[in-house]
Protein backbone atom coordinates (compact mmCIF):
# COMPACT_ATOMS: atom_id res chain seq x y z
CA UNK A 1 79.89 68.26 61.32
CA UNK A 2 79.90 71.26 63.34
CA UNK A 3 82.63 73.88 62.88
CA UNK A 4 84.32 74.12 66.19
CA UNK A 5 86.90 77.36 65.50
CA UNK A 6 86.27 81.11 64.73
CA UNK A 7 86.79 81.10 61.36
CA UNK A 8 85.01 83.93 59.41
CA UNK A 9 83.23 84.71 62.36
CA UNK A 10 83.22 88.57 63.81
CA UNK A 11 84.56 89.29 66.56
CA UNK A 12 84.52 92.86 68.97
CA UNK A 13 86.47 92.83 71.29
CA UNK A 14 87.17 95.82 73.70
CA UNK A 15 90.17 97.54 74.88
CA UNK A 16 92.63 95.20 72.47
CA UNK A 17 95.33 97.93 72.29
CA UNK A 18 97.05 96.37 74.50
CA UNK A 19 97.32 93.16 77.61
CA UNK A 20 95.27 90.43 77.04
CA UNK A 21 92.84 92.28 74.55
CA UNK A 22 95.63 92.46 72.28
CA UNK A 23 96.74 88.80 72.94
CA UNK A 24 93.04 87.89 72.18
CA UNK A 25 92.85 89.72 69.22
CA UNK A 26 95.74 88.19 67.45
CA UNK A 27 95.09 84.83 68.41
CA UNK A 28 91.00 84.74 67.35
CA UNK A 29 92.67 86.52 64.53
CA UNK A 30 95.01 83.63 63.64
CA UNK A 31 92.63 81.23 63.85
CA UNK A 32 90.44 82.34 61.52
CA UNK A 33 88.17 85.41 62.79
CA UNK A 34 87.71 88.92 61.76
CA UNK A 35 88.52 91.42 64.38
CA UNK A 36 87.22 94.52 65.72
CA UNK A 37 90.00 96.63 67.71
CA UNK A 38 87.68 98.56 70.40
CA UNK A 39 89.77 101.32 71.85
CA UNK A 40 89.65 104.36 73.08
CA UNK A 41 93.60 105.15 72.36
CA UNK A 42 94.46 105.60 68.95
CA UNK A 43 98.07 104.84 69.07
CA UNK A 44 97.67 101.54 70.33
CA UNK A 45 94.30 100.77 68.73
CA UNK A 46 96.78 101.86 65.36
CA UNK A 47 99.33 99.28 66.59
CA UNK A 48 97.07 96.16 66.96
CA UNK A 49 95.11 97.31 63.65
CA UNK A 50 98.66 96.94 61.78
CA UNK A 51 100.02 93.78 63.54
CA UNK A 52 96.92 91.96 62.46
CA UNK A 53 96.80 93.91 58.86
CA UNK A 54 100.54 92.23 58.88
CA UNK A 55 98.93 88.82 59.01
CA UNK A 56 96.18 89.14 56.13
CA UNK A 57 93.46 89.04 59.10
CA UNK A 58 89.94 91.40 58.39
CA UNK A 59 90.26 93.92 61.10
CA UNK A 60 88.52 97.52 61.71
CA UNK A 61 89.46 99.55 64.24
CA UNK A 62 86.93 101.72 65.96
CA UNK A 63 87.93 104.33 68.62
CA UNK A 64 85.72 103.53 71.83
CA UNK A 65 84.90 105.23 74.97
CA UNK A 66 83.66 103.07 77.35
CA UNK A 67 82.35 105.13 79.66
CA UNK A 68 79.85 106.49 77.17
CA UNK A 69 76.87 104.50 75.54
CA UNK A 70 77.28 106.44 72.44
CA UNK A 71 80.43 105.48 71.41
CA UNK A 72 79.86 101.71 72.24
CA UNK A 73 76.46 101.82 70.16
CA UNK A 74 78.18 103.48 67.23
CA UNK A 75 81.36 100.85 67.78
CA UNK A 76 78.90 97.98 67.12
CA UNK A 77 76.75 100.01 64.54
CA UNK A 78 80.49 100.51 62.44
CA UNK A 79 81.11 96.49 63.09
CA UNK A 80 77.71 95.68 61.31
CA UNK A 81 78.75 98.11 58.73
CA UNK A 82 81.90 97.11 57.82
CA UNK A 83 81.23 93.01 58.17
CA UNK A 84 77.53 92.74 58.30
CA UNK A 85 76.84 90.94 61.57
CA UNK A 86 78.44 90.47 64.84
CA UNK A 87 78.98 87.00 66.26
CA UNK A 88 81.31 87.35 69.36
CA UNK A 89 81.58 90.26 72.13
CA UNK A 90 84.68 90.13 74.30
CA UNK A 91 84.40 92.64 76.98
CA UNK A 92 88.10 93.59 78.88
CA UNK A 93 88.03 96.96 78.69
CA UNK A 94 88.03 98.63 82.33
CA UNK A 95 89.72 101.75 83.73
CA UNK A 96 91.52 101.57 87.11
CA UNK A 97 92.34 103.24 90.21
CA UNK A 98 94.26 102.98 92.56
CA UNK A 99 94.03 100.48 95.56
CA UNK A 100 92.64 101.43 98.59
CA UNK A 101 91.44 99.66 101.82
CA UNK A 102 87.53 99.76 102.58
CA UNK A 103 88.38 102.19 105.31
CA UNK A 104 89.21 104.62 102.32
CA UNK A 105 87.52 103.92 99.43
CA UNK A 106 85.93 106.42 97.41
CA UNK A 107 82.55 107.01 95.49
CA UNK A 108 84.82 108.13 92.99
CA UNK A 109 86.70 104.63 92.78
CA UNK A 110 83.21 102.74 92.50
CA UNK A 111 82.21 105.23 89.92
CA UNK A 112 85.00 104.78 87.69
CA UNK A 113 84.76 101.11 88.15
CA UNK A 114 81.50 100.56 87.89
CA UNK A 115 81.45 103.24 84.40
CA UNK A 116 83.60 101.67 82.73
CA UNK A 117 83.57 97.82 83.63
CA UNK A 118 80.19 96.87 84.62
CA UNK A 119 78.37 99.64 82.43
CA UNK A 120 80.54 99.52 79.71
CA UNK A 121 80.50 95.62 79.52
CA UNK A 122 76.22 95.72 79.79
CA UNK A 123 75.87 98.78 77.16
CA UNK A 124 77.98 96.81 74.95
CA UNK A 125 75.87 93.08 75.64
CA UNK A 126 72.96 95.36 74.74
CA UNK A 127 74.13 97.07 71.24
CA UNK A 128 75.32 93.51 70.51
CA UNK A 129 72.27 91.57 71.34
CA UNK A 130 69.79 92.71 68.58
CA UNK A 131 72.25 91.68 66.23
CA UNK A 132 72.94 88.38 67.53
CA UNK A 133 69.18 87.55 68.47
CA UNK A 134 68.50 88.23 64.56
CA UNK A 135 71.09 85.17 63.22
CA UNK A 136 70.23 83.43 66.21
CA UNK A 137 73.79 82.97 67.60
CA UNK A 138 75.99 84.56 69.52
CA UNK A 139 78.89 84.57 72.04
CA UNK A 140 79.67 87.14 74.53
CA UNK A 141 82.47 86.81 76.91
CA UNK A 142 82.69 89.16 79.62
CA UNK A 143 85.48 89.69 81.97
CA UNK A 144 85.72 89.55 85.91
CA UNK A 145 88.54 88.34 88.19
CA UNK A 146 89.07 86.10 91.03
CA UNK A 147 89.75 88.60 93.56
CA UNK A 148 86.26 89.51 93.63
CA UNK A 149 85.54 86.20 94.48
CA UNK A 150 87.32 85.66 97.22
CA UNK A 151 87.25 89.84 98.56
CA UNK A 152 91.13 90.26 97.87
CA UNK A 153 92.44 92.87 100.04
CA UNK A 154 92.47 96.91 99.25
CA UNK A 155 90.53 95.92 95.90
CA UNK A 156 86.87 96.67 97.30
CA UNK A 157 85.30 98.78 94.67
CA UNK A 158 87.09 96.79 91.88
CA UNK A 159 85.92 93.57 93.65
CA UNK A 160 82.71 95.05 93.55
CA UNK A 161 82.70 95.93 89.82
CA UNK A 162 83.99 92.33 89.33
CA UNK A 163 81.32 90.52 91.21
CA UNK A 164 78.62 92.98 89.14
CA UNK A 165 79.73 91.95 85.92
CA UNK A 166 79.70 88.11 86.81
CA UNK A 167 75.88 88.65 88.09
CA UNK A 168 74.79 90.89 84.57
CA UNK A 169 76.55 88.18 82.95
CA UNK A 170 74.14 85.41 84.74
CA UNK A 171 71.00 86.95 84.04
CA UNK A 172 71.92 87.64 79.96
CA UNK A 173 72.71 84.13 80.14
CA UNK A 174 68.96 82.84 81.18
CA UNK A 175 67.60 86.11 79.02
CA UNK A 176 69.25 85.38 76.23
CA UNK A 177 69.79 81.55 75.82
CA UNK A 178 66.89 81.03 73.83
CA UNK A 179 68.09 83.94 71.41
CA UNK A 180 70.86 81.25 70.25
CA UNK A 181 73.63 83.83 72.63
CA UNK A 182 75.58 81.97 75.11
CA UNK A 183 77.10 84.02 77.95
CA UNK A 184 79.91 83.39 80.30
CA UNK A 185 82.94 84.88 82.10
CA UNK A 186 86.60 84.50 82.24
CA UNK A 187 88.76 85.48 85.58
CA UNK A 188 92.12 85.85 83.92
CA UNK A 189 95.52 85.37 85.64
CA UNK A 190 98.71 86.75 84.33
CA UNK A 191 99.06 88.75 81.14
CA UNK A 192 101.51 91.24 80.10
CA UNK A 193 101.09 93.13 83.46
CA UNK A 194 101.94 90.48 85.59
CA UNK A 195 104.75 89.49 83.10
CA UNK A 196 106.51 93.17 83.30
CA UNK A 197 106.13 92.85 87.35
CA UNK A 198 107.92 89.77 87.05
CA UNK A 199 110.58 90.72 84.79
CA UNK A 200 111.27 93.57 87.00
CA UNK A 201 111.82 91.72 90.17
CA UNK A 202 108.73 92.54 91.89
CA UNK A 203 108.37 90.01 94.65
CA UNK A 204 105.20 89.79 95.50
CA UNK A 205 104.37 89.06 91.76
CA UNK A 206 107.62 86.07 91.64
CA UNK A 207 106.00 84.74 95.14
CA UNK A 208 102.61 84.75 93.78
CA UNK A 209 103.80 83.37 90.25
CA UNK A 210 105.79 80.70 91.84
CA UNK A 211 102.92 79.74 94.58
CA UNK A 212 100.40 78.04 91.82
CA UNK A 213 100.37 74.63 90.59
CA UNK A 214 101.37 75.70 87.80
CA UNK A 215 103.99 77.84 88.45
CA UNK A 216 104.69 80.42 86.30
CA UNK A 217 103.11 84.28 84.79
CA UNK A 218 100.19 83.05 82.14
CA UNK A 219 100.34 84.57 79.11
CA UNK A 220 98.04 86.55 76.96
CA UNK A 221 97.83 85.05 74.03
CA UNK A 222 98.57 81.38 74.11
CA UNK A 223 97.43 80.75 77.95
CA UNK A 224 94.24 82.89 78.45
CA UNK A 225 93.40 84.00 74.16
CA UNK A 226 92.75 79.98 73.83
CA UNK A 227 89.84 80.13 76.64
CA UNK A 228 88.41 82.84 74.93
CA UNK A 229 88.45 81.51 71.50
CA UNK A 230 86.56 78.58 72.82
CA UNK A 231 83.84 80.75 74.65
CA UNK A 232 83.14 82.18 70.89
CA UNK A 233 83.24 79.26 69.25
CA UNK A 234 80.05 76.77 68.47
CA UNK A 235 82.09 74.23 70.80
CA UNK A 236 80.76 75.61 73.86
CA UNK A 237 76.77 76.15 72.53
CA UNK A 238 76.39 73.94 75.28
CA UNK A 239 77.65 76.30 78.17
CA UNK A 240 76.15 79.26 79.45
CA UNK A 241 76.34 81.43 82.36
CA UNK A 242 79.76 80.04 84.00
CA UNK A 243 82.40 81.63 85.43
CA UNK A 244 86.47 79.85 83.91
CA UNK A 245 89.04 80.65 86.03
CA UNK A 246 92.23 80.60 83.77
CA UNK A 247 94.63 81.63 86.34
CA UNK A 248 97.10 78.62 86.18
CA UNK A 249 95.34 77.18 89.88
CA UNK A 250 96.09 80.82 91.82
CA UNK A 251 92.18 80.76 93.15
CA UNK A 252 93.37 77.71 94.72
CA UNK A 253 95.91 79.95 97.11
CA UNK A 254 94.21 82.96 97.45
């Protein structure tokens, strides 16, 4: 019978410092996987390190830069190192800027964006893939959002990046399917930043929150970790190139 979890798999997965790479990481790391803290802060790449050190899971932390291929190729070369292989990529690292309305965008906006979300996410998918095409599996589970998909407002160069990453993630998926590496995509919704908005009374985030089926702030690590546990598991060696929206129905009112 198949083994349907994460258990003694490897698992990178970037920017988990923090938000829902943090939430990821402890929950993969729960159930069974070995974790690789990708970040490019070291107090908070410290912090996750220790909470999962706290609960007996394998974990190596490896400062990252995102924006530079050097650092994600040496990331993935100190993974193989430490564990031997890699079996699942989570890419949610990505820098921001601020909003701005097409009108006003800058180069500098898509540059930063585009950097460290749609480069970052491909130069990883790359370092990763020899690996993965030599054991003949792997999962890689890149991130994207629903407001590309529907062109929310004064988001245009993060839509953009968005939208990017969902296409790279397409093509690796026909590439690489053969290779034994499924590829596919969540569009999160909720997380610790919407959480703290809603804690502090912000009302667009309680309107929006309270707007979607299910009506509440999804949380990191037991509403959107669970998706991506599946997406590097063997159950979903049957599913490639897709796009989950776990958002708690939001898409559905945007």
């Amino acid at each position: 019978m198949t083994e349907h979890g994460v258990r003694d798999k490897v698992v990178v997965i970037t920017g988990s410092g923090q938000g829902l790479g943090r939430g990821m990481a402890l929950h993969l790391g729960k159930n069974g996987a070995s974790i690789v803290v990708a970040e490019w802060k070291p107090e908070k790449m410290a912090s996750t390190v220790a909470e999962l050190e706290a609960l007996g899971v394998p974990v190596l932390g490896v400062p990252t830069n995102v924006f530079e291929k050097d650092s994600i190729d040496a990331m993935i070369a100190a993974t193989v190192e430490q564990f031997g292989r890699v079996d699942g990529l989570v890419n949610n690292a990505q820098t921001f800027r601020p909003n701005a309305p097409m009108a006003e965008v800058s180069g500098d906006d898509f540059d930063t964006f585009y950097a460290s979300g749609v480069k970052g996410s491909l130069w990883a998918m790359q370092a990763a893939y020899p690996h993965m095409k030599g054991q003949g599996w792997g999962r890689i589970v890149n991130f994207a959002s629903s407001m590309g998909m529907v062109g929310f407002q004064g988001f245009g160069a993060y839509n953009a990046s968005k939208e990017a990453i969902r296409a790279i993630s397409r093509t690796a998926a026909k590439e690489w399917g053969a290779d034994g590496i499924v590829v596919n995509v969540i569009c999160p919704g909720g997380g610790p930043r919407a959480q703290a908005a809603v804690a502090r009374g912000d009302e667009a985030a309680l309107e929006f929150s309270k707007s979607k089926p299910i009506p509440r702030v999804g949380d990191a690590e037991d509403d959107i970790a669970p998706v991506a546990l599946f997406l590097c598991s063997d159950a979903c060696r049957w599913i490639t190139g897709q796009t989950f929206l776990v958002d708690g129905g939001g898409l559905l009112f945007a």
